[in-house]
C-alpha atoms as a PDB file:
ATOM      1  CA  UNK A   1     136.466  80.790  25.533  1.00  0.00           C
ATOM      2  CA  UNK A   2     135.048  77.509  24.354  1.00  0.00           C
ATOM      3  CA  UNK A   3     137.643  74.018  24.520  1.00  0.00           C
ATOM      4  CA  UNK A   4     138.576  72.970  21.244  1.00  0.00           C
ATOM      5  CA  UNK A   5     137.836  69.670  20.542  1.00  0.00           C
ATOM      6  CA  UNK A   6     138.059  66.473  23.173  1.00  0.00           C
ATOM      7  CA  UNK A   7     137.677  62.851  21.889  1.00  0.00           C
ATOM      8  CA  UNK A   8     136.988  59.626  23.345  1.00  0.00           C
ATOM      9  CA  UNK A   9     138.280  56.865  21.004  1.00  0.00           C
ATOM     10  CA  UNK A  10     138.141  53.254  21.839  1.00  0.00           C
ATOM     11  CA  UNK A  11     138.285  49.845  19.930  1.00  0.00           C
ATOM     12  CA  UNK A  12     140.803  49.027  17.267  1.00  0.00           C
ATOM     13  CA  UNK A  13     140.803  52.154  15.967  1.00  0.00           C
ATOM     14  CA  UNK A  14     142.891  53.907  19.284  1.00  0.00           C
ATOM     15  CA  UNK A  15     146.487  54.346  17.932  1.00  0.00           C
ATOM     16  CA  UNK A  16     146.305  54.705  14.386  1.00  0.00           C
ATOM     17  CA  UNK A  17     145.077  56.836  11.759  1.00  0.00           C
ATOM     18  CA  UNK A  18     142.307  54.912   9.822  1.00  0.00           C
ATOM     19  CA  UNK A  19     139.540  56.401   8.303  1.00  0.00           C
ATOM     20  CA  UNK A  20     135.783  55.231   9.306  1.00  0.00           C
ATOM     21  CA  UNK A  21     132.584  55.288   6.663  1.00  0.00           C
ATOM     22  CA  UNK A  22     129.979  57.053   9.473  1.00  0.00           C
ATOM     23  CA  UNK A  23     126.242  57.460   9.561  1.00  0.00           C
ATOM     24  CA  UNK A  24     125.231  60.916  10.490  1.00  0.00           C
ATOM     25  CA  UNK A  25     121.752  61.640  11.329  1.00  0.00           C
ATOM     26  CA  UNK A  26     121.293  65.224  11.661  1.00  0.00           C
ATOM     27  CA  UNK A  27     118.097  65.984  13.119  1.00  0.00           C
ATOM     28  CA  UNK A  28     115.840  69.213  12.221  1.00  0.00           C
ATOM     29  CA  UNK A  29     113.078  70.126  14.854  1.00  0.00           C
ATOM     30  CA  UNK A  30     111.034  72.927  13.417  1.00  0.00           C
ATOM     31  CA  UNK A  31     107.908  72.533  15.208  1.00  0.00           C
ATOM     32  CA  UNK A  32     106.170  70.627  12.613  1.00  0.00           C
ATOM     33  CA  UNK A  33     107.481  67.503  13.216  1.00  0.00           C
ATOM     34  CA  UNK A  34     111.348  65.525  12.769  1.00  0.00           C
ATOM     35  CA  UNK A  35     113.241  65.254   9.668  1.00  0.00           C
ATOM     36  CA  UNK A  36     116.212  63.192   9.483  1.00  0.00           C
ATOM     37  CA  UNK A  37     118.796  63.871   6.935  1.00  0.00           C
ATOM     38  CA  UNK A  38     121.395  60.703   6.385  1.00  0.00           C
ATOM     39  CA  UNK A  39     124.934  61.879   5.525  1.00  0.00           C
ATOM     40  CA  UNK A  40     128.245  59.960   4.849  1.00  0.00           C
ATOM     41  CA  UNK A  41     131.205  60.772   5.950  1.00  0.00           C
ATOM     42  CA  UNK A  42     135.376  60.161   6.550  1.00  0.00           C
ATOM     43  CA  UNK A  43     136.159  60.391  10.042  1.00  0.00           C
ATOM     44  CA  UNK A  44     140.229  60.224  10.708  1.00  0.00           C
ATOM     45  CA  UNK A  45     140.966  59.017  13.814  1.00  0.00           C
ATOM     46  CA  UNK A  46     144.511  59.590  14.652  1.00  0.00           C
ATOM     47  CA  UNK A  47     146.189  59.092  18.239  1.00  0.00           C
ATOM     48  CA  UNK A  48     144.750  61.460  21.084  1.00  0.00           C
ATOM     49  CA  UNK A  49     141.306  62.097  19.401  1.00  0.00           C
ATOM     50  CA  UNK A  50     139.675  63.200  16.128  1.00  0.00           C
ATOM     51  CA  UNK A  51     140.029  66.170  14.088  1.00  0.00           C
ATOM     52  CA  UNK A  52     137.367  68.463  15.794  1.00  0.00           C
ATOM     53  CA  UNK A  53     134.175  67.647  14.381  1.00  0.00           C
ATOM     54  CA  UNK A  54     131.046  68.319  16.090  1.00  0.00           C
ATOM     55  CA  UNK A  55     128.603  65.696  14.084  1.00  0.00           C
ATOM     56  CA  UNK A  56     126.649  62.398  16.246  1.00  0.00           C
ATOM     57  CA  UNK A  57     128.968  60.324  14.809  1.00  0.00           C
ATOM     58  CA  UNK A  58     127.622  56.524  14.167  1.00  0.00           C
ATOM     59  CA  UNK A  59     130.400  54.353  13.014  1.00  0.00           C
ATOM     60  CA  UNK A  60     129.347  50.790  11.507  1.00  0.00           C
ATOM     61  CA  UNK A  61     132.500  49.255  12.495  1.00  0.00           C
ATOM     62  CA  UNK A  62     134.031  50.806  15.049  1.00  0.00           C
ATOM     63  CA  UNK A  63     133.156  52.026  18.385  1.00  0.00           C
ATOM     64  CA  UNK A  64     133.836  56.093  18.367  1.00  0.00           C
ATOM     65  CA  UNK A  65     132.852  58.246  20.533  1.00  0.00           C
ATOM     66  CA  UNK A  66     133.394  61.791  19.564  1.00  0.00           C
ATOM     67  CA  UNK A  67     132.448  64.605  22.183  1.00  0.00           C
ATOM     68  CA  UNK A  68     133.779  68.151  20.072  1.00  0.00           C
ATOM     69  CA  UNK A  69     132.245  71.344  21.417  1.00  0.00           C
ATOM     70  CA  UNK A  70     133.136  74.170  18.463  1.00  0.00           C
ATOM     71  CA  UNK A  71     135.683  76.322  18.708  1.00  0.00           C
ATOM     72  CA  UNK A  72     136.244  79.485  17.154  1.00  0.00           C
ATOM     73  CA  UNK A  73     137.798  79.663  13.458  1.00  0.00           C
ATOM     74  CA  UNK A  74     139.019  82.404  12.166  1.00  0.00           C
ATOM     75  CA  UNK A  75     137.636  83.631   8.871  1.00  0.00           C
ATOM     76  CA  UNK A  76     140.070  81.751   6.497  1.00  0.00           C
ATOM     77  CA  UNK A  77     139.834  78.586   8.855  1.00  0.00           C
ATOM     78  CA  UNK A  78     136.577  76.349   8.964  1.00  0.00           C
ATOM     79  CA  UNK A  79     136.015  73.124   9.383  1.00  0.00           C
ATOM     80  CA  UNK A  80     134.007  70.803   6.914  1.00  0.00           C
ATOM     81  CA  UNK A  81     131.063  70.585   9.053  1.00  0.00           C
ATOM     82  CA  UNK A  82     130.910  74.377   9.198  1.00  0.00           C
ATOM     83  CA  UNK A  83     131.366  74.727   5.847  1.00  0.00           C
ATOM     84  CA  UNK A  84     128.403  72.178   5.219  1.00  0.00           C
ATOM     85  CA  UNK A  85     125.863  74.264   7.112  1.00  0.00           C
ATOM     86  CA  UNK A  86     126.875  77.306   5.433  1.00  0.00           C
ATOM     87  CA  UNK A  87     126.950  75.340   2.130  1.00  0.00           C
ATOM     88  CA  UNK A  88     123.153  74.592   3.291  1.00  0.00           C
ATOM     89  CA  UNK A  89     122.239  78.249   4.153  1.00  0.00           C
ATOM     90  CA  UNK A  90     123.241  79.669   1.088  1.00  0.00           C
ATOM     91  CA  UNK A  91     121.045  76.613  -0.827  1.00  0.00           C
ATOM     92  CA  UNK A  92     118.298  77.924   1.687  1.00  0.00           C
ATOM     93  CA  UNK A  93     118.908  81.683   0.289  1.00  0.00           C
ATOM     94  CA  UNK A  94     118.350  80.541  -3.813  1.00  0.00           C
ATOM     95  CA  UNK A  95     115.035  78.594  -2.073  1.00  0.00           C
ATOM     96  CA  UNK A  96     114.338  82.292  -1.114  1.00  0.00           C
ATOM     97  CA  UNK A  97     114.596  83.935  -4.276  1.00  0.00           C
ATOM     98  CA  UNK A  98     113.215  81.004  -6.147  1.00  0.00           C
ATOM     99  CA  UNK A  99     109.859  82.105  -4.603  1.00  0.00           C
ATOM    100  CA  UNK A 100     110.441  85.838  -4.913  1.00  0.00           C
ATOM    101  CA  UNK A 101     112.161  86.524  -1.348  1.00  0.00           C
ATOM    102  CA  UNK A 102     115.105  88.157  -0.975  1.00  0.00           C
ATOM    103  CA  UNK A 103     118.541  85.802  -0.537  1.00  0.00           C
ATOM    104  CA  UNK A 104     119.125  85.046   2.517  1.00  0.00           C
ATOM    105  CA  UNK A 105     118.810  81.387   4.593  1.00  0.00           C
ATOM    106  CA  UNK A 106     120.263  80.495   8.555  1.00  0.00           C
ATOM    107  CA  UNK A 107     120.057  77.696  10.437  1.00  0.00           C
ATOM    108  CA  UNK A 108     119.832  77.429  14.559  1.00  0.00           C
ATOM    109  CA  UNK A 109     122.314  74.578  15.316  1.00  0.00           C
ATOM    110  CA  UNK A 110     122.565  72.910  18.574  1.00  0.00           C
ATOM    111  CA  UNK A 111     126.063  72.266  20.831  1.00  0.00           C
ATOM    112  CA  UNK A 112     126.207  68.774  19.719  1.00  0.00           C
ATOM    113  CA  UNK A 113     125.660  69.592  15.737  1.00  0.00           C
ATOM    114  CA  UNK A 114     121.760  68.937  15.559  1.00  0.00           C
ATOM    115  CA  UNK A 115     119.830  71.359  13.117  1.00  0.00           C
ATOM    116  CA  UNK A 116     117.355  72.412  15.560  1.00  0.00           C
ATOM    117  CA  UNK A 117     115.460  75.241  12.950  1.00  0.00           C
ATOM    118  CA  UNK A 118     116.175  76.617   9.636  1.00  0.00           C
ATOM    119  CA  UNK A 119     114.125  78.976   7.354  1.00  0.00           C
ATOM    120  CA  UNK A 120     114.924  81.426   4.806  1.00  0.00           C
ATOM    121  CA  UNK A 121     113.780  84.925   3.927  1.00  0.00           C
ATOM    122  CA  UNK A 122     109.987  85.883   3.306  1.00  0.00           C
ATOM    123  CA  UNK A 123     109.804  88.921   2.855  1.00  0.00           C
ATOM    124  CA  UNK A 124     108.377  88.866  -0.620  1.00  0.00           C
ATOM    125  CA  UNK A 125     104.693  89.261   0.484  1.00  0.00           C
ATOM    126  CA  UNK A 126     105.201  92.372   2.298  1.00  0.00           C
ATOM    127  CA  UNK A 127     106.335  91.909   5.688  1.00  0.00           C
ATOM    128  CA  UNK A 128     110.235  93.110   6.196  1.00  0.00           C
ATOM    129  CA  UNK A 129     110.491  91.599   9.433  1.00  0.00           C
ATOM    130  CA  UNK A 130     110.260  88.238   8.311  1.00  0.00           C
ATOM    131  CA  UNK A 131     113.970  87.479   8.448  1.00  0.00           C
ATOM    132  CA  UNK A 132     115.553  83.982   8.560  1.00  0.00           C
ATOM    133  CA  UNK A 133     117.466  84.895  11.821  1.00  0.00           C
ATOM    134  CA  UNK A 134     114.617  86.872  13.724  1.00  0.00           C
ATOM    135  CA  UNK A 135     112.808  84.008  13.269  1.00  0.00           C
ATOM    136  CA  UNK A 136     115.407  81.732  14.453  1.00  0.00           C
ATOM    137  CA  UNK A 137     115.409  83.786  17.683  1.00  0.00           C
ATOM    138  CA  UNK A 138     111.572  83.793  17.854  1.00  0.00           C
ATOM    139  CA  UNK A 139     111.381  79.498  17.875  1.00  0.00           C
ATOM    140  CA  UNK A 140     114.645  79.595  19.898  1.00  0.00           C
ATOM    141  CA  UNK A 141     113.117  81.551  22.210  1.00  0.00           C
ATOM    142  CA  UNK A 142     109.935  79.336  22.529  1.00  0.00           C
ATOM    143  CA  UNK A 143     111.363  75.900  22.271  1.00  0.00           C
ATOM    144  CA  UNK A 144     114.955  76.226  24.453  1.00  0.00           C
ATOM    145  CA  UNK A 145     116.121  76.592  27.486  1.00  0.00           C
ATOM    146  CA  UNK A 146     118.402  79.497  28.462  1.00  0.00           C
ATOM    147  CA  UNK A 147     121.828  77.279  28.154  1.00  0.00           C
ATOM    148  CA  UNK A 148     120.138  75.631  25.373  1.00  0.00           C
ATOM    149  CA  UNK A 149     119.956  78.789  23.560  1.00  0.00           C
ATOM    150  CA  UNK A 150     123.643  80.457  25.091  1.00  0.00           C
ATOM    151  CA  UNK A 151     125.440  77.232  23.490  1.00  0.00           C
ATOM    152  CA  UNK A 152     123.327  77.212  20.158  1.00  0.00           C
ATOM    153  CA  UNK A 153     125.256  78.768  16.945  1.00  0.00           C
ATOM    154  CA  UNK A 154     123.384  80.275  14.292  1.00  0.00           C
ATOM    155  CA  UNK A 155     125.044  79.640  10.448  1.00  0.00           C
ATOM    156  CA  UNK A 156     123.562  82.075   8.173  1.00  0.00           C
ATOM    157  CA  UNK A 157     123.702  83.148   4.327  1.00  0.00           C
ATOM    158  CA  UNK A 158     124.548  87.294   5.368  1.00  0.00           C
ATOM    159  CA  UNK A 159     125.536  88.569   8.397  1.00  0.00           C
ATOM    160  CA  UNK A 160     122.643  89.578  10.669  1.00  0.00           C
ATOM    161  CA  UNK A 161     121.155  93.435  10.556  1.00  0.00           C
ATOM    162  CA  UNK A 162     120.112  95.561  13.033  1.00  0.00           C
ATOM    163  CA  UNK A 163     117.118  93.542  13.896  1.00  0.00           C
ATOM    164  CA  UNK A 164     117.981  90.184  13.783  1.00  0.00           C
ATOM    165  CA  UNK A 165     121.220  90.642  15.438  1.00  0.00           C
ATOM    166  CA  UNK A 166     118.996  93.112  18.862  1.00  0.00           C
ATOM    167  CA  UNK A 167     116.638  90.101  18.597  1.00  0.00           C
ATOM    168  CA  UNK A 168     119.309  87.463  18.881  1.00  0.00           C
ATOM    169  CA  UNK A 169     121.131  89.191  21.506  1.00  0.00           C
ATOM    170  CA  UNK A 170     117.664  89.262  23.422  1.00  0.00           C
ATOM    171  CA  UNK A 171     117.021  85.691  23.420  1.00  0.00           C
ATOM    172  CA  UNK A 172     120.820  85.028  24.500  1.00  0.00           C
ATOM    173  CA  UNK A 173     121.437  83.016  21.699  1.00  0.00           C
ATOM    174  CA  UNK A 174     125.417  81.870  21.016  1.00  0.00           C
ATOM    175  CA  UNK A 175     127.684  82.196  18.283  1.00  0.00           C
ATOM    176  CA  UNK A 176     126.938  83.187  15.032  1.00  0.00           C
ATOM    177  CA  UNK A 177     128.584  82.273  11.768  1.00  0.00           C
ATOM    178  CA  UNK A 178     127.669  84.366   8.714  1.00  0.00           C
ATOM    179  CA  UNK A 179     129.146  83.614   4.836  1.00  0.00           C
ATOM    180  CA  UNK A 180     129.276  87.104   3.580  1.00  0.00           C
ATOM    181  CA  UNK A 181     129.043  90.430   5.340  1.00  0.00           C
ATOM    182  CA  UNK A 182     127.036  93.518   5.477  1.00  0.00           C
ATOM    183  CA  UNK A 183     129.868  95.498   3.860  1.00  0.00           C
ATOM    184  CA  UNK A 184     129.415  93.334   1.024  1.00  0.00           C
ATOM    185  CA  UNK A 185     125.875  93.456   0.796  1.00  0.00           C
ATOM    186  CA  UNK A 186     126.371  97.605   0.754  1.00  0.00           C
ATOM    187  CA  UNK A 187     128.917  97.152  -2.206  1.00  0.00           C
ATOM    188  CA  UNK A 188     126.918  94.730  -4.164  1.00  0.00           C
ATOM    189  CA  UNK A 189     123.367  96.870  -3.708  1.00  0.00           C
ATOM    190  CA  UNK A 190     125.801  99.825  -4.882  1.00  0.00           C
ATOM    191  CA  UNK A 191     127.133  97.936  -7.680  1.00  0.00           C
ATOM    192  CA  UNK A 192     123.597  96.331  -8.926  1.00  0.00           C
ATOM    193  CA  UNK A 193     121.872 100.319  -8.751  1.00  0.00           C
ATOM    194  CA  UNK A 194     119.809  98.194  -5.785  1.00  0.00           C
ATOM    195  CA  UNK A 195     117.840 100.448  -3.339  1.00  0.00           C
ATOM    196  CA  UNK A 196     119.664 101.222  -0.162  1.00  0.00           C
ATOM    197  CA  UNK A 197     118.285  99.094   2.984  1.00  0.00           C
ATOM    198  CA  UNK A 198     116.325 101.862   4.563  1.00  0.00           C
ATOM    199  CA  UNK A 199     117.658 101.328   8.114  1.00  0.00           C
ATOM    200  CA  UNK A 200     121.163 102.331   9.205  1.00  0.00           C
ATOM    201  CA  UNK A 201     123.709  98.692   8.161  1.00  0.00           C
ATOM    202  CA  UNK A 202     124.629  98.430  11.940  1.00  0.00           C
ATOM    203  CA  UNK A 203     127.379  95.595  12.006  1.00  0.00           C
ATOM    204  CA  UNK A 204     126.582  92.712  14.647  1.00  0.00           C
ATOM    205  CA  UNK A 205     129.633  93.814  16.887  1.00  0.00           C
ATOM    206  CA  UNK A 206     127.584  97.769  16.964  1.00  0.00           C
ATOM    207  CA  UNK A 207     124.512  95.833  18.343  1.00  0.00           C
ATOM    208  CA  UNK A 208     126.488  93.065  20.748  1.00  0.00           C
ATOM    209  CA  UNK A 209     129.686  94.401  21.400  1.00  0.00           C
ATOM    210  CA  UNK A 210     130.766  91.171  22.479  1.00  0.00           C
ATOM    211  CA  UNK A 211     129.097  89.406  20.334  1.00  0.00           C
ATOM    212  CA  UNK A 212     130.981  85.474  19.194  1.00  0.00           C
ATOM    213  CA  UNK A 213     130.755  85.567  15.458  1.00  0.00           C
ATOM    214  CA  UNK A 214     132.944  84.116  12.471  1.00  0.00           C
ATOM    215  CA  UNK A 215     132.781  85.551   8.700  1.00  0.00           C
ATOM    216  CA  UNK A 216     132.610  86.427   6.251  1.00  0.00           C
ATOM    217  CA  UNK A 217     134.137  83.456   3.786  1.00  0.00           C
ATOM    218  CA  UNK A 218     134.834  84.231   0.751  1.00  0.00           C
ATOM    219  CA  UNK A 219     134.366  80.910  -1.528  1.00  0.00           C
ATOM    220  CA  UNK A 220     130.891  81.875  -1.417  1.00  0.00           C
ATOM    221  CA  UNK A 221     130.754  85.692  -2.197  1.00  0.00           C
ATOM    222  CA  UNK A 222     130.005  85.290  -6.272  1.00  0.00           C
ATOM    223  CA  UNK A 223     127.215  82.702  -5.293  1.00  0.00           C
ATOM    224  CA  UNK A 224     126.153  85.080  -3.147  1.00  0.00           C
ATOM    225  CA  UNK A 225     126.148  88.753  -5.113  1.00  0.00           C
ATOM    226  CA  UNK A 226     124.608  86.244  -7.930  1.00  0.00           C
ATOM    227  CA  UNK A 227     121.698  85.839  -5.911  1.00  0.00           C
ATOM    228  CA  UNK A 228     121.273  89.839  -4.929  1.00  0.00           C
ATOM    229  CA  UNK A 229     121.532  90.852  -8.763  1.00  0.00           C
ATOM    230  CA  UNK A 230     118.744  88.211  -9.531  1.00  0.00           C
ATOM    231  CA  UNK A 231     116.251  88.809  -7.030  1.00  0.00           C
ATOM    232  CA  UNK A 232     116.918  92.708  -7.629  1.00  0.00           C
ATOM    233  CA  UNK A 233     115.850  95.565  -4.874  1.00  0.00           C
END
């Protein structure tokens, strides 16, 4: 079971709870090159660490040093950072639809909070194996080590099928975080008179019993079905 979150704070910030404007630079490799996305954040820094955030935090005033593996929430419990690459996954998913995929976006995310990969579904042009997570395990594969890949996480807009989740299992890829579930993918494709998937809706835990996996979260289940009535099938 992974630590929850260690801190190293020094500088006038040690004993008391302040809150610091930080720099993040999250950096996406995709094989094409670097993007760098600048974010702002709040950081509280109280006495004996930080709330558990896993960003590179650069502070411009202070000097914090944040080392915060994840840890496992539970389904009603995530932390902001979490939520933001979910928030980013399910933006990924409209992308999809937008250009006649089906909804569905993921993101390969390193131990220390980098965005190593993301893509969304593309399967509009014929090929159904061209899933956001099977490609995930594909680059991971390619591009990572072995304990690269173990302490990886993979966000993503619906939990992983049959597929994805054998292929992720394969690669030894980490945890994965999904915001909704294939039993609510099977009740929205019932309730939209969608065609059924055409392959038996294995759960991730029937393809990796012990598979490491948080979801589904509900704040973005609407969004979500949304998405599934509009892009139809």
């Amino acid at each position: 079971m992974r630590n929850t979150s260690t801190a190293m704070v020094t500088g006038s910030a040690a004993n008391r709870a302040i809150p610091l404007e930080v720099s993040v630079q999250m950096q996406r490799r995709n094989g094409l090159g670097t993007d760098r996305f600048p974010r702002t954040h709040g950081l509280y820094v109280f006495e004996g660490g930080t709330r558990p955030y896993v960003y590179r935090y650069f502070p411009a005033h202070q000097n914090v040093r944040t080392t915060c593996p994840l840890d496992r929430p539970g389904t009603d419990a995530m932390h902001d950072h979490e939520l933001n690459f979910l928030r980013r996954c399910v933006d990924l998913a409209e992308q999809a639809v937008e250009a006649g995929d089906q909804p569905f976006g993921s993101l390969l995310v390193s131990e220390h909070a980098e965005i190593l990969f993301e893509d969304r579904n593309r399967t509009g042009g014929g090929d159904s194996t061209r899933h956001p997570e099977f490609a995930i395990a594909r680059w991971a594969a390619r591009n990572l080590s072995a304990e690269e890949r173990r302490a990886a996480t993979v966000y993503t807009s619906g939990e992983h099928c049959a597929m994805c989740a054998a292929a992720h299992g394969l690669v030894g890829l980490g945890r994965i975080v999904f915001a909704t579930s294939t039993e609510q993918l099977l009740e929205w494709k019932r309730e939209l008179g969608h065609e059924p998937l055409g392959i038996r809706p294995l759960r991730i835990r029937e393809v990796l019993p012990e598979a490491d996996m948080s979801g589904p979260f509900l704040q973005f289940a609407d969004e979500v079905r949304a998405m599934h009535a509009k892009a139809g099938k």
